[in-house]
Protein backbone atom coordinates (compact mmCIF):
# COMPACT_ATOMS: atom_id res chain seq x y z
CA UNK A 1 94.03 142.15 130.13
CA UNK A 2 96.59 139.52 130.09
CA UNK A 3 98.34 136.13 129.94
CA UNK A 4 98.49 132.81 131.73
CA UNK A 5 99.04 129.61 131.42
CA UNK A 6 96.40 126.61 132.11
CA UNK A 7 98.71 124.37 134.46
CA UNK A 8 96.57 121.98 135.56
CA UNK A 9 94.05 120.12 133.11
CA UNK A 10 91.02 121.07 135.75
CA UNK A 11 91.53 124.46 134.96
CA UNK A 12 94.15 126.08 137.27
CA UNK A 13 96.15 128.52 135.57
CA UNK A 14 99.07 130.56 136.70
CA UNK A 15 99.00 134.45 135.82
CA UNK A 16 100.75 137.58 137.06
CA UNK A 17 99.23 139.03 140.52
CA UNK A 18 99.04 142.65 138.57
CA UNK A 19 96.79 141.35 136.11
CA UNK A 20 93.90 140.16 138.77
CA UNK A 21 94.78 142.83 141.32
CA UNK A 22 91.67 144.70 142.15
CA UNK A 23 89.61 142.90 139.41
CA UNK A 24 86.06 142.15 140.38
CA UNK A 25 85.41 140.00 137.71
CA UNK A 26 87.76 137.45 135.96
CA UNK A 27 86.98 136.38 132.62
CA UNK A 28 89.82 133.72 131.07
CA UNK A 29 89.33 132.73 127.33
CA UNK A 30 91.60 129.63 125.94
CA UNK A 31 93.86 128.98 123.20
CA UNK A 32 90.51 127.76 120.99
CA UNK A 33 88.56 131.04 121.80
CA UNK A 34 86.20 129.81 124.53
CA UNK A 35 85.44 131.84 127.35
CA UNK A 36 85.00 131.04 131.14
CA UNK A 37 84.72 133.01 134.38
CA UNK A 38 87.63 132.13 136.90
CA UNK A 39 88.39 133.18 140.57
CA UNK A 40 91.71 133.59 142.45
CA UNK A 41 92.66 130.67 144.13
CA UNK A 42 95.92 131.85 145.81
CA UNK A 43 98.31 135.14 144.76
CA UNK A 44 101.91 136.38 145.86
CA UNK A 45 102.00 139.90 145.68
CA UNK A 46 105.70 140.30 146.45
CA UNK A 47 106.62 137.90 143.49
CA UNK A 48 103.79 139.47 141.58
CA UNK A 49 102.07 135.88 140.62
CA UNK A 50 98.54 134.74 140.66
CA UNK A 51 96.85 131.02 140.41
CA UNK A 52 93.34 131.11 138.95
CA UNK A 53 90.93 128.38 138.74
CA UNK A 54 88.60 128.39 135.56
CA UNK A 55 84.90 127.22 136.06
CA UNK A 56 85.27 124.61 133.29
CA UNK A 57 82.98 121.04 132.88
CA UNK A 58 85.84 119.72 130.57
CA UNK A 59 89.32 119.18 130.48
CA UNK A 60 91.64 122.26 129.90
CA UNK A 61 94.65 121.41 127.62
CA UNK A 62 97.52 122.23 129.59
CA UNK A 63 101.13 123.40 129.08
CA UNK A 64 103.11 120.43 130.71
CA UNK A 65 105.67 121.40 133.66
CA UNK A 66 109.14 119.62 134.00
CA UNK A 67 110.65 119.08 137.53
CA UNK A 68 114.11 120.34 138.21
CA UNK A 69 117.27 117.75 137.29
C-alpha cells in the first residue's frame, strides 16, 4: 500500500521504490476510484523511487511538473 503521483497523462506515475519492492502484482487505483494493473518501468533503489506505468485506454489526469528557474 501506498502513494504516487500520475506524471504523465499516458499513465506513468512516480512512487517510492519500497512500495513496489518485491511486489508481484501492482494494482494502482486513481483519484476517481478506478482501478488498473501497472508494471515497473524503471526504479532507484538508492534514492528509494519507482516509475510505474498504468495499463490505461484513456487519459490519466496528471499532476503538472514545473521546470527549475
Amino acid at each position: 500500500l501506498g502513494t504516487g503521483v500520475v506524471i504523465d497523462p499516458r499513465g506513468y506515475v512516480i512512487t517510492n521504490y519500497h512500495v513496489v519492492e518485491d511486489v508481484s502484482e501492482i494494482e494502482a487505483r486513481v483519484s476517481d476510484g478506478e482501478r488498473f494493473s501497472a508494471r515497473i518501468i524503471a526504479e532507484d533503489r538508492r534514492n528509494d523511487l519507482a516509475v510505474l506505468k498504468i495499463a490505461s485506454n484513456r487519459t490519466l489526469p496528471l499532476l503538472p511538473l514545473r521546470g527549475a528557474g
